[in-house]
C-alpha atoms as a PDB file:
ATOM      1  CA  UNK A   1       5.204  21.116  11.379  1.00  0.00           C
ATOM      2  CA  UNK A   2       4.169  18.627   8.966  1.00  0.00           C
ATOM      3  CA  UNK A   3       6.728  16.146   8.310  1.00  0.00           C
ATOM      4  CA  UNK A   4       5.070  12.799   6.838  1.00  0.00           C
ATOM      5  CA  UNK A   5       1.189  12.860   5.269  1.00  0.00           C
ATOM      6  CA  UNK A   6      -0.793  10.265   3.618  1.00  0.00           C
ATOM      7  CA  UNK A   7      -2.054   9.972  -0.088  1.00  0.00           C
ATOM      8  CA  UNK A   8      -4.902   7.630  -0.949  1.00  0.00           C
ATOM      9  CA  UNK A   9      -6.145   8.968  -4.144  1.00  0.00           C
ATOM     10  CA  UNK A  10      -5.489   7.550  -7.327  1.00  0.00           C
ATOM     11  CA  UNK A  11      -4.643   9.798 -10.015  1.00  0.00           C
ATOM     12  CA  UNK A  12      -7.689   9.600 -11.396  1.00  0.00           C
ATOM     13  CA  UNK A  13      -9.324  10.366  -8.729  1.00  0.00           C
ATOM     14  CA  UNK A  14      -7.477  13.519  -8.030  1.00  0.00           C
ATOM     15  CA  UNK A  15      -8.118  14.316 -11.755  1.00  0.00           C
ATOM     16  CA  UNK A  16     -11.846  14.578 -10.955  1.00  0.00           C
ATOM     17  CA  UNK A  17     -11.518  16.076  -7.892  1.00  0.00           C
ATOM     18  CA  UNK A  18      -9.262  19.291  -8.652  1.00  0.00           C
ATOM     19  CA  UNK A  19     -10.915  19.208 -12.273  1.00  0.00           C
ATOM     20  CA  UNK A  20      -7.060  19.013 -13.779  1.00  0.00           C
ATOM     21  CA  UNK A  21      -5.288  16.794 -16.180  1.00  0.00           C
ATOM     22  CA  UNK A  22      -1.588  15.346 -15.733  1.00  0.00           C
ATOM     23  CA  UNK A  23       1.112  17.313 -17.447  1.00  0.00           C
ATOM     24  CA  UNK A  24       3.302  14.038 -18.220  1.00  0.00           C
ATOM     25  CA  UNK A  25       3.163  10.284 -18.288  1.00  0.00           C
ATOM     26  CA  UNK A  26       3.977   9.201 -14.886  1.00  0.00           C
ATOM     27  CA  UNK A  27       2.260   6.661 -12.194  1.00  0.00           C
ATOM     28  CA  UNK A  28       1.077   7.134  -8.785  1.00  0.00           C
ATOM     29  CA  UNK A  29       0.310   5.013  -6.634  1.00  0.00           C
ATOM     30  CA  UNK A  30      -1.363   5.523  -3.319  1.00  0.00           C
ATOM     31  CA  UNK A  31       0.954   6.272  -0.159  1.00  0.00           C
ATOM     32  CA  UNK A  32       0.695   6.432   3.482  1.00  0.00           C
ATOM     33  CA  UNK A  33       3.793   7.368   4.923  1.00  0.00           C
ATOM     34  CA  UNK A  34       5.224  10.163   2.276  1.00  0.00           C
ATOM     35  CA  UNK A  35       8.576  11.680   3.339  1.00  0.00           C
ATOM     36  CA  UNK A  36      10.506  14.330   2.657  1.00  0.00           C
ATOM     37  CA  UNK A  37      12.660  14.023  -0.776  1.00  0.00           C
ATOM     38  CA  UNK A  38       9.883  11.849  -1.972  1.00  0.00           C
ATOM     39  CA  UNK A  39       8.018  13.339  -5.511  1.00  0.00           C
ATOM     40  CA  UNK A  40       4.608  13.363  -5.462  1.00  0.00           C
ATOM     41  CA  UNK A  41       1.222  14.702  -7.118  1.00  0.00           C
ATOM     42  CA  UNK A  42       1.106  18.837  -6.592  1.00  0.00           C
ATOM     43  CA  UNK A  43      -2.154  20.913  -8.534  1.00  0.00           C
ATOM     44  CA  UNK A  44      -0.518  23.769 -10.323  1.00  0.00           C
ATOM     45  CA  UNK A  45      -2.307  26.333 -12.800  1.00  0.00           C
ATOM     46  CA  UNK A  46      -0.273  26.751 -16.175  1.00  0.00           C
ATOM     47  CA  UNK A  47       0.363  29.497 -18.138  1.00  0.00           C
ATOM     48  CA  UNK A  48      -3.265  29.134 -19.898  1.00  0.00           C
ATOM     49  CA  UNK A  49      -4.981  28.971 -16.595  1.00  0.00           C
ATOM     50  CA  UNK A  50      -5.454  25.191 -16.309  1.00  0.00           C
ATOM     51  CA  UNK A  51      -4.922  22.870 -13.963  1.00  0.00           C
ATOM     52  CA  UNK A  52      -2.759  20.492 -14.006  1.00  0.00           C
ATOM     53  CA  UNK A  53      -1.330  17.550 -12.070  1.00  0.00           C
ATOM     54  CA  UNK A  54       2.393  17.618 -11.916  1.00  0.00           C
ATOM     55  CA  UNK A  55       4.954  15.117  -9.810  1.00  0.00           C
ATOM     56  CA  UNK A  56       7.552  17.603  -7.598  1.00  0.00           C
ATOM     57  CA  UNK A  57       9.981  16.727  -5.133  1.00  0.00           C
ATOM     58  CA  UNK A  58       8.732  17.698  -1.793  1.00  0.00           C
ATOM     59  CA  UNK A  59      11.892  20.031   0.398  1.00  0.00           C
ATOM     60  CA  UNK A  60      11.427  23.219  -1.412  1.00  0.00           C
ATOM     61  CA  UNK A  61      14.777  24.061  -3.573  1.00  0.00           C
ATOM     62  CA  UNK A  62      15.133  28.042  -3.989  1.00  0.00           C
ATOM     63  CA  UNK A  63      16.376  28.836  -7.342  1.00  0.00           C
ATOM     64  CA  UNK A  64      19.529  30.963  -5.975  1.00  0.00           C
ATOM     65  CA  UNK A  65      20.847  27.765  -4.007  1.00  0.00           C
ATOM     66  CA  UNK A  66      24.112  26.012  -4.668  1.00  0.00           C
ATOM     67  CA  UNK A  67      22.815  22.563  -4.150  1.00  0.00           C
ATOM     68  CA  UNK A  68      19.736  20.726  -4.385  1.00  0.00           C
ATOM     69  CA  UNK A  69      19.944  19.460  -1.118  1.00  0.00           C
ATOM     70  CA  UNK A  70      19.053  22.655   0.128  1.00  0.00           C
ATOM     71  CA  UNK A  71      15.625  21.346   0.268  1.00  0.00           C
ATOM     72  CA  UNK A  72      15.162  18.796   3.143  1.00  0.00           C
ATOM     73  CA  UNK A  73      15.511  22.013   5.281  1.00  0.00           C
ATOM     74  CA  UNK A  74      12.510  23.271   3.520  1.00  0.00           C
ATOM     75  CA  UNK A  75       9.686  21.080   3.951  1.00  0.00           C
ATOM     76  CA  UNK A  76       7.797  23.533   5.471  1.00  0.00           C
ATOM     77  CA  UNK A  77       7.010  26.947   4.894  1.00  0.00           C
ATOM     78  CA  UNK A  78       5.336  29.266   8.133  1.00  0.00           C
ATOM     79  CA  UNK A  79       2.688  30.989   6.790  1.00  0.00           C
ATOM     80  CA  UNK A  80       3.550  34.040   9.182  1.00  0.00           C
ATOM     81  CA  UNK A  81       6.780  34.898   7.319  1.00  0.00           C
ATOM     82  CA  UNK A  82       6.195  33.971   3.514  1.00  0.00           C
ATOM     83  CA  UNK A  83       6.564  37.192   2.810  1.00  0.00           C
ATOM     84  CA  UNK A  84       9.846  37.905   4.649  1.00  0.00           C
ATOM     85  CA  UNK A  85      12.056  35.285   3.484  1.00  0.00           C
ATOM     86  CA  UNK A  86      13.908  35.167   0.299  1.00  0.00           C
ATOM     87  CA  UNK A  87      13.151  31.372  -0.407  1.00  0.00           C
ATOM     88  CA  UNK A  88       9.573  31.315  -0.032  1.00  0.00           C
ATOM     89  CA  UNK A  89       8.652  35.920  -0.951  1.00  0.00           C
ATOM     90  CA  UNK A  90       8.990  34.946  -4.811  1.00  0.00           C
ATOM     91  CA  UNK A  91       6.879  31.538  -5.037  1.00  0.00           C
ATOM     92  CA  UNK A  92       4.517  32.886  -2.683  1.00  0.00           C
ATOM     93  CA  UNK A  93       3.932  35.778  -5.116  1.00  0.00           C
ATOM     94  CA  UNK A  94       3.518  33.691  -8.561  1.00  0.00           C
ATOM     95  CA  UNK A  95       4.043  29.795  -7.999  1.00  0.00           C
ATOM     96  CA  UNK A  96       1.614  28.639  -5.505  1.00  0.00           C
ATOM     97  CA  UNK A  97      -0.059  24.952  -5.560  1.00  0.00           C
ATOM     98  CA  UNK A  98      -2.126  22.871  -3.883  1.00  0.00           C
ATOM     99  CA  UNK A  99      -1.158  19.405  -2.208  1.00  0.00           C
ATOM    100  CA  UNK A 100      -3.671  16.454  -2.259  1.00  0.00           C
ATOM    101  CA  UNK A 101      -3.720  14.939   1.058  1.00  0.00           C
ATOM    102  CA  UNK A 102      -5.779  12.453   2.839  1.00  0.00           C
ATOM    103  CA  UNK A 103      -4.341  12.595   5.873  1.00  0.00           C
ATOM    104  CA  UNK A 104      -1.051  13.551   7.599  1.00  0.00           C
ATOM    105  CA  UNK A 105       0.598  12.409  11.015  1.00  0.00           C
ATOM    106  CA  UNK A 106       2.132  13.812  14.011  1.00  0.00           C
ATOM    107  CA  UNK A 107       3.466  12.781  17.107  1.00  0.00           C
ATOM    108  CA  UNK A 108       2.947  13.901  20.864  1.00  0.00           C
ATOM    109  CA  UNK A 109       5.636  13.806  23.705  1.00  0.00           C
ATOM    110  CA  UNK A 110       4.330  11.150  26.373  1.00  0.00           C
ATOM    111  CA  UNK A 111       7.257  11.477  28.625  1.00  0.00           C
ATOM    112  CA  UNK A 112      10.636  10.684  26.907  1.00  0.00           C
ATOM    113  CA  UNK A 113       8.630   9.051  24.204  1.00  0.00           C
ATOM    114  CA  UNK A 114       6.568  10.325  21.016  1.00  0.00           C
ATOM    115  CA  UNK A 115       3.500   8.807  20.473  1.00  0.00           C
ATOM    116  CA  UNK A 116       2.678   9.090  16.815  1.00  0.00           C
ATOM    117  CA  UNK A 117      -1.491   9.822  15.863  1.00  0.00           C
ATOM    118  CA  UNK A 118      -3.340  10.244  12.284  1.00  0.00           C
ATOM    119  CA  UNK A 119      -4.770  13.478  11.253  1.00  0.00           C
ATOM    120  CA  UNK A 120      -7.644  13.469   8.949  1.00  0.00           C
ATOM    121  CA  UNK A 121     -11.200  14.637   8.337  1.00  0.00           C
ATOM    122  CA  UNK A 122     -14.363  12.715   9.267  1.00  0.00           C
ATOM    123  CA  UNK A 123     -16.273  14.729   6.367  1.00  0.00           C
ATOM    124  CA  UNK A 124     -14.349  14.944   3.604  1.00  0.00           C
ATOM    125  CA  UNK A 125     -11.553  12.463   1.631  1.00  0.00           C
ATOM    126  CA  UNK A 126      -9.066  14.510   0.592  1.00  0.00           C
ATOM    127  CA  UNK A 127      -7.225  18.087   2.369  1.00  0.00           C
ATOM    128  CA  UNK A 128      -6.227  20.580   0.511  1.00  0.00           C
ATOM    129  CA  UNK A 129      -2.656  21.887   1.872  1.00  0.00           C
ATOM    130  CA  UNK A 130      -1.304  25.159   1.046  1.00  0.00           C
ATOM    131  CA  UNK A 131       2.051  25.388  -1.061  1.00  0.00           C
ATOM    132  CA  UNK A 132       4.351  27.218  -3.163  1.00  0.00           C
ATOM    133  CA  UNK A 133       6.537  25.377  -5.767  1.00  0.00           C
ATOM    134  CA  UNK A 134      10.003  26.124  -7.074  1.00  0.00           C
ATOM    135  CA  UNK A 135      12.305  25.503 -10.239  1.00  0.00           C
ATOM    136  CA  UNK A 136      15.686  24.693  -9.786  1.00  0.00           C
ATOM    137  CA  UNK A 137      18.672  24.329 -12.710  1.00  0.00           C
ATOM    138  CA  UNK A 138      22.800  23.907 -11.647  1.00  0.00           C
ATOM    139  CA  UNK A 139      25.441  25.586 -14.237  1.00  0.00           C
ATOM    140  CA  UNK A 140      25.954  21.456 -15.591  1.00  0.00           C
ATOM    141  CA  UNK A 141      21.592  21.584 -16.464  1.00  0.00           C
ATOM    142  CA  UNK A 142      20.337  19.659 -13.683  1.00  0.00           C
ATOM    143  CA  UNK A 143      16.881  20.003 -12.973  1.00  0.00           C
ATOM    144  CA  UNK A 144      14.595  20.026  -9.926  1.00  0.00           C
ATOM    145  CA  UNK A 145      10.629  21.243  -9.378  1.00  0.00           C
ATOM    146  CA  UNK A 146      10.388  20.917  -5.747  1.00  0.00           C
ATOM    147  CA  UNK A 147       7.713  22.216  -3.165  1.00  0.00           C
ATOM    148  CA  UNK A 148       6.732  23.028   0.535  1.00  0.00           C
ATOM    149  CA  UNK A 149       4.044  22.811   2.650  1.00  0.00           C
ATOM    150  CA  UNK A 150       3.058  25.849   4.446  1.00  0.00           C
ATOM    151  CA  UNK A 151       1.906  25.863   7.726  1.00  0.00           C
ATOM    152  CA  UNK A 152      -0.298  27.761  10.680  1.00  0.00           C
ATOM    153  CA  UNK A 153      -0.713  27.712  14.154  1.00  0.00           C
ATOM    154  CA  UNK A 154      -2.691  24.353  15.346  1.00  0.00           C
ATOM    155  CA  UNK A 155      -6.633  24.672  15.859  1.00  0.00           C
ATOM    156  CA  UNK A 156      -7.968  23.763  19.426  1.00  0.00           C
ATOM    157  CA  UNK A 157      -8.169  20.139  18.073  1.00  0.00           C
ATOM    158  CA  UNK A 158      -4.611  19.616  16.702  1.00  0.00           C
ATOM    159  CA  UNK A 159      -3.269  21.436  19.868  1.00  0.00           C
ATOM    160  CA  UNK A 160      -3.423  18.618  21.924  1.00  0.00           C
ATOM    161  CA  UNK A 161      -0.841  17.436  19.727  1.00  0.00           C
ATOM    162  CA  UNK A 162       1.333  19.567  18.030  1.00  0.00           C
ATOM    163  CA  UNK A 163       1.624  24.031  18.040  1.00  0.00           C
ATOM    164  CA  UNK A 164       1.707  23.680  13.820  1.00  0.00           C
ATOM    165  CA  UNK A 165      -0.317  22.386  11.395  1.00  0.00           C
ATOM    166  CA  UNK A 166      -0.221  22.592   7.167  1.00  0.00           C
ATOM    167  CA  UNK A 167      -2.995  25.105   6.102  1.00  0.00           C
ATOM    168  CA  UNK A 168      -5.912  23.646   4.799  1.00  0.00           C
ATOM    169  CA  UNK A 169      -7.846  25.473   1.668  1.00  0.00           C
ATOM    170  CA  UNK A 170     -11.585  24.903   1.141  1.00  0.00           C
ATOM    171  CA  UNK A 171     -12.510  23.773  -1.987  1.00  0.00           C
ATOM    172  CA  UNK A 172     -14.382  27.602  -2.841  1.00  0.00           C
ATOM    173  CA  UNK A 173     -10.648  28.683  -1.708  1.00  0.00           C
ATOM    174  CA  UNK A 174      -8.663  26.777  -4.348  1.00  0.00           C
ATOM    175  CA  UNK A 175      -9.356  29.124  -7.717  1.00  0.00           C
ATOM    176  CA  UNK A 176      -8.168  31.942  -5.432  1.00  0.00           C
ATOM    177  CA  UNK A 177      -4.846  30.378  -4.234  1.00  0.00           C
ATOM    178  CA  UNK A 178      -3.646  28.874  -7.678  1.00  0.00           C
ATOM    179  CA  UNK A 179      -4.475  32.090  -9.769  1.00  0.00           C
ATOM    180  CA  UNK A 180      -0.877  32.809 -10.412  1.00  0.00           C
ATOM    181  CA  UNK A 181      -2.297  36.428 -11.571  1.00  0.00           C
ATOM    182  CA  UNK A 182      -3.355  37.235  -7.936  1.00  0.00           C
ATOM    183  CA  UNK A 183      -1.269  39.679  -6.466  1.00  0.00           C
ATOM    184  CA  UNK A 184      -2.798  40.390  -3.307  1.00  0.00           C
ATOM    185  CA  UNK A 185      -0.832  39.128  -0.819  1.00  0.00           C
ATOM    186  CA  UNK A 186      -3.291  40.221   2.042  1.00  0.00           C
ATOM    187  CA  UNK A 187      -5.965  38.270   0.927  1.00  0.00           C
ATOM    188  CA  UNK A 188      -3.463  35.322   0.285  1.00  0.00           C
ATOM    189  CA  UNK A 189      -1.968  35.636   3.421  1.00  0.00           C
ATOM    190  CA  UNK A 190      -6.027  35.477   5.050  1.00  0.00           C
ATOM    191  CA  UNK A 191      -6.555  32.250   3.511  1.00  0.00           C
ATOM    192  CA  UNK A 192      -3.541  30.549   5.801  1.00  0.00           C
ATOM    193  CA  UNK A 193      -5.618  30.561   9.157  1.00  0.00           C
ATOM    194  CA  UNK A 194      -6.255  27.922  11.221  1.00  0.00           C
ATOM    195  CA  UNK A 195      -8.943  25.311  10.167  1.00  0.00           C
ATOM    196  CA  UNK A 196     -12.144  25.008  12.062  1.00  0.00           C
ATOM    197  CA  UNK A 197     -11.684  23.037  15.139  1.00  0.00           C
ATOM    198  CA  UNK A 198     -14.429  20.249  13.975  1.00  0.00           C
ATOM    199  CA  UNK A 199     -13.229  19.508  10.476  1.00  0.00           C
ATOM    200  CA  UNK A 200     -10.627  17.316  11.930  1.00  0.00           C
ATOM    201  CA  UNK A 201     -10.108  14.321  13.915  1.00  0.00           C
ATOM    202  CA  UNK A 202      -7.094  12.249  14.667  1.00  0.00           C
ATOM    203  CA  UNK A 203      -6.397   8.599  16.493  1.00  0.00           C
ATOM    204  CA  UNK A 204      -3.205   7.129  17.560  1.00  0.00           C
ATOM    205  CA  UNK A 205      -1.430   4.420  15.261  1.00  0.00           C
ATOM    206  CA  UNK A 206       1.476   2.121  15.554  1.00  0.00           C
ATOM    207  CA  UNK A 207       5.146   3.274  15.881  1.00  0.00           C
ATOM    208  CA  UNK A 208       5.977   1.427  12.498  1.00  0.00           C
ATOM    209  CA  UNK A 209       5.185   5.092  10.910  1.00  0.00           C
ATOM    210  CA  UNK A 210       8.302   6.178  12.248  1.00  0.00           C
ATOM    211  CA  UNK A 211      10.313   4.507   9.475  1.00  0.00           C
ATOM    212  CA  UNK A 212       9.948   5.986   6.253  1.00  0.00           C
ATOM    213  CA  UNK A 213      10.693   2.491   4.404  1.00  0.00           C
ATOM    214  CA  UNK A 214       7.014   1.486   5.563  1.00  0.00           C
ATOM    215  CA  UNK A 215       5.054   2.373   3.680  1.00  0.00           C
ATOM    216  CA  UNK A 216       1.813   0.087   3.585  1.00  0.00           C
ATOM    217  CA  UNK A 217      -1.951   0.777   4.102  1.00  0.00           C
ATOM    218  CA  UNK A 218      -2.322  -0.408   7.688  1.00  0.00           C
ATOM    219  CA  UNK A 219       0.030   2.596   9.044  1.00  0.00           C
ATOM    220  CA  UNK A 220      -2.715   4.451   9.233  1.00  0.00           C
ATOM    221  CA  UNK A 221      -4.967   2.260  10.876  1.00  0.00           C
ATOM    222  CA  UNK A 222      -6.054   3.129  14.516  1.00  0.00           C
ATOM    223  CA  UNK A 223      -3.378   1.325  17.091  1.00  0.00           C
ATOM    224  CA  UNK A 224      -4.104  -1.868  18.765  1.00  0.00           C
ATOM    225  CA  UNK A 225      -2.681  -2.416  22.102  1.00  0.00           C
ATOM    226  CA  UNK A 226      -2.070  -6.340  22.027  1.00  0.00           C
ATOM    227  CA  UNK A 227      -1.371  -6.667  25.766  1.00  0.00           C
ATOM    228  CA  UNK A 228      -4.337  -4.703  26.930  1.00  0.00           C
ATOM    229  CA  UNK A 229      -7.530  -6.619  28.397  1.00  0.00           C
END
């Protein structure tokens, strides 16, 4: 499961990084408590084999559905059965992306309570999750690009927290996943694994996460227990 994540980047800073240009005038600013419904930067590769930086809603909409709001069912996508289910088969096949991440949360059952923590890695500043992307048009012309997160099973370290996690491309991985030409699903399918159990680390933060209208920089600072020593 991966529900809320963190973008620091600017979008010039994800221009360099992913080596891609914008494909419309838009303005990002940096985020640390996205939620589902919310647009935000995805790396595509266009028809000329570019990348290119485009804003899509995340909550994957399949083309077939009736309504948009099909999506907010559809923020994730299990990596174990892309390949079985109508909604994801098709984007998994042709219209996959990348999306920027610096960091994403979770939150661990202590009792009746859930304690949320930061997920991130100590080497690197951005992650590079896993998804497919979707166009959506009603009968009256409206329009929504949408997209999902896939996830794994958790690595030893993310465990301790959660069964799921978003798969996480390396950077020599990217090329491979975006390469709308590539047809084979089994080495597709090989690049959703688990990461490595050191390339990430997590701490616990405050419980003001848990409200989507928050959205400021100290969310994901480390929590401070106020009443301790």
């Amino acid at each position: 499961m991966c529900g809320r994540y963190v973008l620091k980047s600017t979008l010039e800073e994800l221009k360099k990084t992913y080596n891609a240009v914008p494909d419309g005038l838009y303005e990002f600013n940096a985020h640390y408590n996205v939620a589902p419904s919310l647009s935000m930067p995805v790396i595509l590769q266009n028809e000329e084999k570019n990348r290119v930086i485009s804003a899509y809603q995340w909550g994957l909409v399949p083309f077939w559905a009736d309504t948009p709001k099909t999506g907010y069912s559809m923020i994730n996508a299990r990596a174990e059965s892309l390949q079985k289910k109508r909604s994801f088969s098709k984007p998994f096949a042709s219209q996959r992306c990348i999306v920027p991440a610096s960091g994403f949360y979770e939150w661990k059952r202590s009792g009746s309570d859930k304690v949320p923590h930061y997920i991130f890695s100590p080497h690197e500043p951005l992650l590079h999750f896993a998804g497919l992307y979707e166009h959506w048009k009603s009968s009256s012309g409206e329009a929504v690009e949408s997209f999902t997160i896939i996830t794994t099973e958790a690595n030893n370290t993310i465990r301790e927290l959660h069964d799921r996690m978003p798969a996480i491309l390396l950077p020599e991985e990217l090329d491979i996943w975006l390469d709308s030409e590539n047809r084979d699903k089994t080495l597709l399918q090989d690049l959703l694994r688990p990461s490595p159990d050191e390339t990430l680390a997590f701490y616990r933060v405050g419980q003001e996460v848990n409200n989507a209208r928050n959205t400021g920089a100290g969310l994901a600072e480390p929590y401070r227990d106020l009443f301790s020593g």
